[in-house]
Protein backbone atom coordinates (compact mmCIF):
# COMPACT_ATOMS: atom_id res chain seq x y z
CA UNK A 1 118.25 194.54 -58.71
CA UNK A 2 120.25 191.98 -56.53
CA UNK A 3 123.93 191.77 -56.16
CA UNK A 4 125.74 189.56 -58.47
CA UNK A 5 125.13 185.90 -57.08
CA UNK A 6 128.19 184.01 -55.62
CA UNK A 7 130.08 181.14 -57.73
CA UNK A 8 129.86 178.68 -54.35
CA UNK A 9 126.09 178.17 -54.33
CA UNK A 10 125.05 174.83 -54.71
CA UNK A 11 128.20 173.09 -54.81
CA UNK A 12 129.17 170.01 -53.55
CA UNK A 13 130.74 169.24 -50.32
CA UNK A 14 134.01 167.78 -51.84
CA UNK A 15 133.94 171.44 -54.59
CA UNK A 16 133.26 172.85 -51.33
CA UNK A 17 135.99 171.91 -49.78
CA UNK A 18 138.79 172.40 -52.47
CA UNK A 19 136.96 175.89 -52.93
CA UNK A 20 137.24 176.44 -49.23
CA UNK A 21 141.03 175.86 -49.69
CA UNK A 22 141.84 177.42 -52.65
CA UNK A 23 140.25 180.65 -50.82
CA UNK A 24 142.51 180.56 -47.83
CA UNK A 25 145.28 179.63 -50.65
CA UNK A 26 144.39 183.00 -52.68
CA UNK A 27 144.05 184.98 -49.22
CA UNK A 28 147.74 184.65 -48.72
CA UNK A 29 148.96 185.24 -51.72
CA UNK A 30 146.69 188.51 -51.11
CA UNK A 31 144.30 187.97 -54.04
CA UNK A 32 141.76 189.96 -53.82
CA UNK A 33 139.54 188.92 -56.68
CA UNK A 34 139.43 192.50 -58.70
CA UNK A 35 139.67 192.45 -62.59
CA UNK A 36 142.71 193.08 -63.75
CA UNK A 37 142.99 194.99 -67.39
CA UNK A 38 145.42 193.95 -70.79
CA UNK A 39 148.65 196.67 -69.70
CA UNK A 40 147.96 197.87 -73.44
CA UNK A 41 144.37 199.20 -72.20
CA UNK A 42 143.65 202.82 -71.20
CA UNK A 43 140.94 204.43 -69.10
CA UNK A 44 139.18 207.68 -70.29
CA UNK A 45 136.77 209.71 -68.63
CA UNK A 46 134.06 211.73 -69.68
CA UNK A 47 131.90 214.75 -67.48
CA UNK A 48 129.50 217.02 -68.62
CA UNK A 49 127.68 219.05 -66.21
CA UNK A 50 124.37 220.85 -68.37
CA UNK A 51 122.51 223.88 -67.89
CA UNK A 52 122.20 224.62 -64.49
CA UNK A 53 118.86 227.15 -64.47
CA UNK A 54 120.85 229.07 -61.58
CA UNK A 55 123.47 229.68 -59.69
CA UNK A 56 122.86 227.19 -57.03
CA UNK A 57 122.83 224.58 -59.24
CA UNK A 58 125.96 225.28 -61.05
CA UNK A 59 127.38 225.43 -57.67
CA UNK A 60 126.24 221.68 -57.03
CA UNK A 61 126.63 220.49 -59.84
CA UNK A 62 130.18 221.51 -60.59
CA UNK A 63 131.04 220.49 -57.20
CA UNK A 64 129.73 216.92 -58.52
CA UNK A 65 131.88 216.50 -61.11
CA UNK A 66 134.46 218.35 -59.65
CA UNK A 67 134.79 215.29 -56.82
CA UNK A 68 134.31 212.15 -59.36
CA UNK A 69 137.12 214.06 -61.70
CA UNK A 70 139.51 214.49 -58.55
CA UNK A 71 138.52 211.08 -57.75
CA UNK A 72 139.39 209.53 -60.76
CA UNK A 73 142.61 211.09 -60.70
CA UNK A 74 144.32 210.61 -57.16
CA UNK A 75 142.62 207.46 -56.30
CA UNK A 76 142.64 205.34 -59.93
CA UNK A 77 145.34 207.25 -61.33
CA UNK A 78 143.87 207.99 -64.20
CA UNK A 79 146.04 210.67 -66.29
CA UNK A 80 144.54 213.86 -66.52
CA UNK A 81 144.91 213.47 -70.17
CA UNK A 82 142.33 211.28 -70.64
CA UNK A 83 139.51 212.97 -68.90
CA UNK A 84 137.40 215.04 -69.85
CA UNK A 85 135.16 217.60 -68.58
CA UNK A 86 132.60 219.84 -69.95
CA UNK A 87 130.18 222.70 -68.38
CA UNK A 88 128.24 225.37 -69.04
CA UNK A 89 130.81 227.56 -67.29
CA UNK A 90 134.43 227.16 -68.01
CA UNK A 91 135.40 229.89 -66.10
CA UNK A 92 134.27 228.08 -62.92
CA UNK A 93 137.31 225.66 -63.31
CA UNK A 94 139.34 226.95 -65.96
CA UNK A 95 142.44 224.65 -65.19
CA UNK A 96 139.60 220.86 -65.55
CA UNK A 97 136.93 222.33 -67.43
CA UNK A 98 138.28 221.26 -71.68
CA UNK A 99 135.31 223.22 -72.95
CA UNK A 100 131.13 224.61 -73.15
CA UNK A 101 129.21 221.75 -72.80
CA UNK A 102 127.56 222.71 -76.05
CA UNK A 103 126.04 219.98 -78.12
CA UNK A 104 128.74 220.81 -80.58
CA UNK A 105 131.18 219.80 -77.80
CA UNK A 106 129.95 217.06 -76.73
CA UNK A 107 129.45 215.56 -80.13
CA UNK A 108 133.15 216.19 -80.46
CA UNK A 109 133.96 214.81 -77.05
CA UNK A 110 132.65 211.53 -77.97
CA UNK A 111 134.22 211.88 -81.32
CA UNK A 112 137.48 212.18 -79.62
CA UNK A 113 137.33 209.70 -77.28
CA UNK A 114 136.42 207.44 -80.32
CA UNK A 115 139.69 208.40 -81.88
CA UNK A 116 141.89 208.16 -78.87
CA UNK A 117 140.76 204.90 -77.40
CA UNK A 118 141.02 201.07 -78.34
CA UNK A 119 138.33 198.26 -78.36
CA UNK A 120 138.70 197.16 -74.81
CA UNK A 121 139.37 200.49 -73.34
CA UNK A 122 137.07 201.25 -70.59
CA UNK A 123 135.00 204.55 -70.85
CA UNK A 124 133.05 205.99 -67.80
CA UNK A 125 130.67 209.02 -69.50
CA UNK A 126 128.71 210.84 -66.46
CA UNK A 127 126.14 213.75 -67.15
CA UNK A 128 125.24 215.89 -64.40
CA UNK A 129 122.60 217.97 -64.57
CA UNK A 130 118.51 218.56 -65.62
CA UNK A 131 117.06 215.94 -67.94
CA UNK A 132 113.33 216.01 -69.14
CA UNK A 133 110.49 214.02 -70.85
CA UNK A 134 107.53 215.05 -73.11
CA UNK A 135 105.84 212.06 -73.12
CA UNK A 136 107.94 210.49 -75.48
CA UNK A 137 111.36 211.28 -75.92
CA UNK A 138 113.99 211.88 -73.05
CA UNK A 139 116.43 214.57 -73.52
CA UNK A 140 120.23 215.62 -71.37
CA UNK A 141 119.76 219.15 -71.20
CA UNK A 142 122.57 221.58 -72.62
CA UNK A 143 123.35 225.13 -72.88
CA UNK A 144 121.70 225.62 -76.49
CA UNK A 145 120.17 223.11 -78.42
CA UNK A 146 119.85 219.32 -76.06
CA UNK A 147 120.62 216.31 -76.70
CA UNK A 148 118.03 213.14 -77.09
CA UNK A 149 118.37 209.53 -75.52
CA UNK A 150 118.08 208.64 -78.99
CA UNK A 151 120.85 211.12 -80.18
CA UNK A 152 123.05 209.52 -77.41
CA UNK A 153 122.59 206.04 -78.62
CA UNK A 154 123.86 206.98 -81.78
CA UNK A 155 127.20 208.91 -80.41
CA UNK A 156 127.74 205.95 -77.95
CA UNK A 157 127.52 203.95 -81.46
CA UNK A 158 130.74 205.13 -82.34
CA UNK A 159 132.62 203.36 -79.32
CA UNK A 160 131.50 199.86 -80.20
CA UNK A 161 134.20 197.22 -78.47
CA UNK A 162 134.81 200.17 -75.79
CA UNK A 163 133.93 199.30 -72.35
CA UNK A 164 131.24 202.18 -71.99
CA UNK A 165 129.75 202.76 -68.31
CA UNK A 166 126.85 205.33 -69.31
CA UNK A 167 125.22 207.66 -66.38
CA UNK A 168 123.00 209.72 -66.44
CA UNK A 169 122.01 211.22 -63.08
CA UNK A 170 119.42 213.75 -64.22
CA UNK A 171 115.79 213.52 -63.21
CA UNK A 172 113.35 211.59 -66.28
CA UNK A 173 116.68 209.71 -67.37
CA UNK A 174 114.60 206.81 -66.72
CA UNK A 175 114.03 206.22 -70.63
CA UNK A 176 117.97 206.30 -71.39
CA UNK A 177 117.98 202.35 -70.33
CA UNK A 178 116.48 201.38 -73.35
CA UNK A 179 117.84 203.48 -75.67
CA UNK A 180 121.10 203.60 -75.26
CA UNK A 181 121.44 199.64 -73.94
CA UNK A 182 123.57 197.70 -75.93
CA UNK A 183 126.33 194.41 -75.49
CA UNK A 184 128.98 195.39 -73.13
CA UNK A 185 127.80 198.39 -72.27
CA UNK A 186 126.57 199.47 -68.81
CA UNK A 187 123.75 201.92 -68.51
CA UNK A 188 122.78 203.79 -65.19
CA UNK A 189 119.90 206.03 -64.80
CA UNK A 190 118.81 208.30 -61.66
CA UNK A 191 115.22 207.07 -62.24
CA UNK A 192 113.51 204.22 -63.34
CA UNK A 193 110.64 206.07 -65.52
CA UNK A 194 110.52 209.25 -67.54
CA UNK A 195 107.74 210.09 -65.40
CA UNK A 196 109.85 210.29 -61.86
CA UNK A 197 110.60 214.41 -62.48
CA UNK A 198 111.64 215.67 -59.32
CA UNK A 199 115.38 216.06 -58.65
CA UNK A 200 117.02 213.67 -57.60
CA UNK A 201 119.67 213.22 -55.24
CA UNK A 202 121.34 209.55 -56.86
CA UNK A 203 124.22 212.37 -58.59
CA UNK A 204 125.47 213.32 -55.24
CA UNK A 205 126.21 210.39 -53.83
CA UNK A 206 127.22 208.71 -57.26
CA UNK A 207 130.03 211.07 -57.71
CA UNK A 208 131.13 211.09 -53.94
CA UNK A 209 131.50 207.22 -54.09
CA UNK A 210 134.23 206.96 -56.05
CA UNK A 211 135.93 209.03 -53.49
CA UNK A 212 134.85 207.37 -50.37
CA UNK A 213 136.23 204.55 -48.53
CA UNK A 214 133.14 202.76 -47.25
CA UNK A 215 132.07 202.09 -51.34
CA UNK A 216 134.74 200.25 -51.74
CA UNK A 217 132.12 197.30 -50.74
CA UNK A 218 135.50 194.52 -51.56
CA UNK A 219 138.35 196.65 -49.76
CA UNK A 220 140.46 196.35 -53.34
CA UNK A 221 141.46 200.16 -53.13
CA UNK A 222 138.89 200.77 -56.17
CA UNK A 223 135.06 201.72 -56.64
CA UNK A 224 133.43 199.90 -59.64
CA UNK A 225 130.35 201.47 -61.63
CA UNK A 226 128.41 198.76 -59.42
CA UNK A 227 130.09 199.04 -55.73
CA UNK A 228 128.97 203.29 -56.51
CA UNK A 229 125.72 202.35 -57.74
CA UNK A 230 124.96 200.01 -54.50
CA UNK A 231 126.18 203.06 -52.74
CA UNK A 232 124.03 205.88 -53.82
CA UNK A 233 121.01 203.76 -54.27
CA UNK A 234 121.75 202.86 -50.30
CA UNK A 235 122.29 206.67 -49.34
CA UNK A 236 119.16 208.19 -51.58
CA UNK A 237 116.81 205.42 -49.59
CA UNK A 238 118.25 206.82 -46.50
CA UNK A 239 117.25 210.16 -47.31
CA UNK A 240 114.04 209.33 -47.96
CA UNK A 241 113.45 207.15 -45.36
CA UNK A 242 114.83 209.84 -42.58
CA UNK A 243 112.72 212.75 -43.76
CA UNK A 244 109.74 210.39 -43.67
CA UNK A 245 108.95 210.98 -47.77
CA UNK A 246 107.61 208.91 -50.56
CA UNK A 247 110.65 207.95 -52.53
CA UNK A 248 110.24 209.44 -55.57
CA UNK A 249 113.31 208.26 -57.69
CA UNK A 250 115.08 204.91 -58.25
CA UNK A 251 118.07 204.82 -60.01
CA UNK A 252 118.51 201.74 -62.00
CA UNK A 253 121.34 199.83 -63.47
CA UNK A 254 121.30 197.49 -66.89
CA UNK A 255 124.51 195.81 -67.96
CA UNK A 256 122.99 192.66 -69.01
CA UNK A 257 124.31 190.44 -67.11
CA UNK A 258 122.16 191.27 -63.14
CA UNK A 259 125.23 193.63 -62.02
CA UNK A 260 128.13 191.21 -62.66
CA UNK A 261 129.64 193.18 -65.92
CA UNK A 262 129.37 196.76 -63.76
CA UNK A 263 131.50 194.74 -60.80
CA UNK A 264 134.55 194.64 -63.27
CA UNK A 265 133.64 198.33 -64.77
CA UNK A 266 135.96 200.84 -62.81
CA UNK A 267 137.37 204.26 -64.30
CA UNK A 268 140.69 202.93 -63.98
CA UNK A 269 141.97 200.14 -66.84
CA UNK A 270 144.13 198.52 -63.67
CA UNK A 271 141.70 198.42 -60.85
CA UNK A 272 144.16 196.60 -58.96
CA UNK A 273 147.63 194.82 -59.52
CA UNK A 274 146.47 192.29 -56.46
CA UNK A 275 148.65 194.09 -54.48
CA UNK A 276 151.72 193.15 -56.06
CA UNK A 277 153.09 196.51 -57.30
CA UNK A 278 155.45 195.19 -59.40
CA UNK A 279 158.36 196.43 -61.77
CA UNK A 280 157.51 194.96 -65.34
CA UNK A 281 160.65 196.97 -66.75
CA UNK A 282 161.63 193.56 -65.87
CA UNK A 283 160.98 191.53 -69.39
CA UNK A 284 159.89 188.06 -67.39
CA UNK A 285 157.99 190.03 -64.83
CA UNK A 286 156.11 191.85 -67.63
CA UNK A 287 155.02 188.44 -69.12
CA UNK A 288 154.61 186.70 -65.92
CA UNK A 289 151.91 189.51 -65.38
CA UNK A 290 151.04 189.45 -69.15
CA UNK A 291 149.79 185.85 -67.72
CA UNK A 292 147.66 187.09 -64.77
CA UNK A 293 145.95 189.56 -66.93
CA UNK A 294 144.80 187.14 -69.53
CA UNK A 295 143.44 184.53 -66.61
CA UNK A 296 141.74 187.34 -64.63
CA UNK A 297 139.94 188.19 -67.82
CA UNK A 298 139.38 184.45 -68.41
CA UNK A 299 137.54 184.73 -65.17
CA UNK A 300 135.53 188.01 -65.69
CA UNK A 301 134.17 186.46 -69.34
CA UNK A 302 133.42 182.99 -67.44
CA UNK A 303 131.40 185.09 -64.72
CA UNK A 304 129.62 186.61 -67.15
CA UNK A 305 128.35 183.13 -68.76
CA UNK A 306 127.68 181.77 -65.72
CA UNK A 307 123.74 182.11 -66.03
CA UNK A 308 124.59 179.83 -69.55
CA UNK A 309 126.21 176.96 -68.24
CA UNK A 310 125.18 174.04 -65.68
CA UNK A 311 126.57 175.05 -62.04
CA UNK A 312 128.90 171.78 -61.97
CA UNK A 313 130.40 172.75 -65.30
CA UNK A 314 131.18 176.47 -63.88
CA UNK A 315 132.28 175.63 -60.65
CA UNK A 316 134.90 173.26 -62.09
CA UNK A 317 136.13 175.82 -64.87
CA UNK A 318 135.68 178.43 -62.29
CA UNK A 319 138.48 176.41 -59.99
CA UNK A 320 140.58 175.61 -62.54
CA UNK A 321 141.01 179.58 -63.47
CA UNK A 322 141.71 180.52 -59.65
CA UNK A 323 143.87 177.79 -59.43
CA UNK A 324 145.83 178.98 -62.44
CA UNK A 325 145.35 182.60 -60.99
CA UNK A 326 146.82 181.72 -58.25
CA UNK A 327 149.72 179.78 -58.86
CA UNK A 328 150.56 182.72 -61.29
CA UNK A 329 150.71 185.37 -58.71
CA UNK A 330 152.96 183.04 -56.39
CA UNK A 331 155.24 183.18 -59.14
CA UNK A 332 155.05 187.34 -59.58
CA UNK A 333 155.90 186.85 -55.66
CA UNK A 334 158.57 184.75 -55.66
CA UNK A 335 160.25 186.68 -58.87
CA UNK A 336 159.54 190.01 -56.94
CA UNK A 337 161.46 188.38 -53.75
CA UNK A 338 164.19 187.56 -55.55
CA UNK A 339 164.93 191.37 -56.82
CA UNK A 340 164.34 192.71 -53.34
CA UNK A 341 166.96 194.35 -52.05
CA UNK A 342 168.48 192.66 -49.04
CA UNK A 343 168.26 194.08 -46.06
């Protein structure tokens, strides 16, 4: 899958130009081109790490989840209230770990999460652990009865109008794709095929992303589901390619859109303020960003039609939104300079 293509191709020299300027216009207002979320919107996480078959594997994969929770936390300040996490041990991490990853549990988890969050709310849901495939059916394996891919198209039913990031890093996960696929929902699978059954190492380096600097592939201070994805798919080809192996997994990612929808999927709801930090106690800084949020999101949903509409027609609407987006953060600047303290 290729990267998301850039708005500029195939403009003309004079859309060029004005897009050449409005670039070095947003550069020093220190736009950096990240989403921005509605303030009202709240990010929730969701880890469950399966049977493990042995003490190793607990080890690993607790260690895992452990790193995308801590992640999730210090680096997108997401409150500990809204994550999460289930294993097969709760005694491993008594003060993270909510609960047995049971398939009672998890079925509650979900149902939870369907009660505590808001159409729009972004939801990241990561399994860890051993998957399988009979020939048909693809199951996340669970201490006790599993669950299907089928099963988990039905509980991610209940989240409808939910940002939901769904990954599965578990070897035959392959099938998940298209059964749990749906509008506005991202789907990302260690394998490609039910069929690809040896373990895989996409988990590791999925989980570590969100906690390493180099992933940050846009330098906002955030990893999305995508900049992670490009990441681990990068690191397990490495692997691979250094021991001199057959690759014998490859992760895959479905939003619907060619990668552009998981670009704006983070597991924060503010993956970045543009740098502004601001104090919206203030009541006309609070609608001045009120503003920004609704154009940024003006620009994510005209991104996301882009492969609809002629290039002319884009690129113009395209300008017209930065310019707005812009202007609109020189005005959070010059408001923000005028409560500074002087010096």
């Amino acid at each position: 899958m290729g990267l998301p293509a850039r708005a500029g191709a195939g403009v003309t020299r004079p859309a060029r130009a004005r897009r050449a300027l409005l670039t070095g216009t947003l550069a020093v207002l220190g736009w950096c081109g990240a989403p921005v979320r509605a303030a009202a919107q709240d990010s929730h996480l969701l880890v469950i790490t399966g049977v493990s078959g042995d003490a190793a594997h607990a080890a690993q994969f607790h260690k895992w989840a452990s790193a995308l929770v801590t992640a999730a936390i210090e680096k997108d300040g997401v409150p500990a209230d809204h994550i999460t996490y289930l294993a097969e041990d709760v005694t491993v991490d008594a003060g993270r770990i909510r609960a047995r990853s049971t398939r009672p549990n998890v079925e509650k988890a979900v149902a939870d999460l369907a009660k505590a969050s808001r159409p729009g709310d972004p939801i990241t849901i990561v399994l860890i652990g051993h998957g399988a495939f009979d020939g048909k059916v693809a199951s996340f394996n669970l201490p006790g009865p599993d669950l299907t891919a089928g099963e988990w198209a039905t509980l991610l039913g209940t989240l409808a109008g939910r940002q939901v990031a769904f990954v599965d890093t578990t070897a035959s996960s392959g099938p998940f794709v298209a059964a749990v696929a749906a509008p506005g929902r991202t789907v990302v699978t260690a394998t490609k095929t039910g069929g690809e059954r040896n373990e895989p190492q996409f988990g590791a380096f999925f989980t570590e992303a969100f906690g390493e600097p180099s992933a940050d592939a846009d330098r906002n201070g955030h990893v999305s589901i995508f900049e992670a994805f490009t990441y681990a798919n990068n690191k397990v080809a490495k692997v691979y390619e250094q021991a001199g192996l057959l690759r014998t997994e490859h992760a895959t990612l479905e939003d619907g859109h060619d990668g552009v929808q998981a670009a704006t999927q983070f597991l924060t709801a503010h993956p970045s303020d543009g740098g502004l930090q601001v104090d919206t106690t203030d009541p006309v800084m609070r609608a001045l960003v009120a503003e920004r949020e609704a154009l940024q999101r003006d620009v994510d949903a005209l991104k996301l039609r882009k492969s609809t509409l002629d290039p002319s027609r884009y690129e113009h609407d395209m300008e017209a939104l930065l310019t707005d987006l812009a202007l609109k953060t020189k005005a959070i600047r010059d408001l923000q300079a005028q409560h500074a303290p002087r010096k």
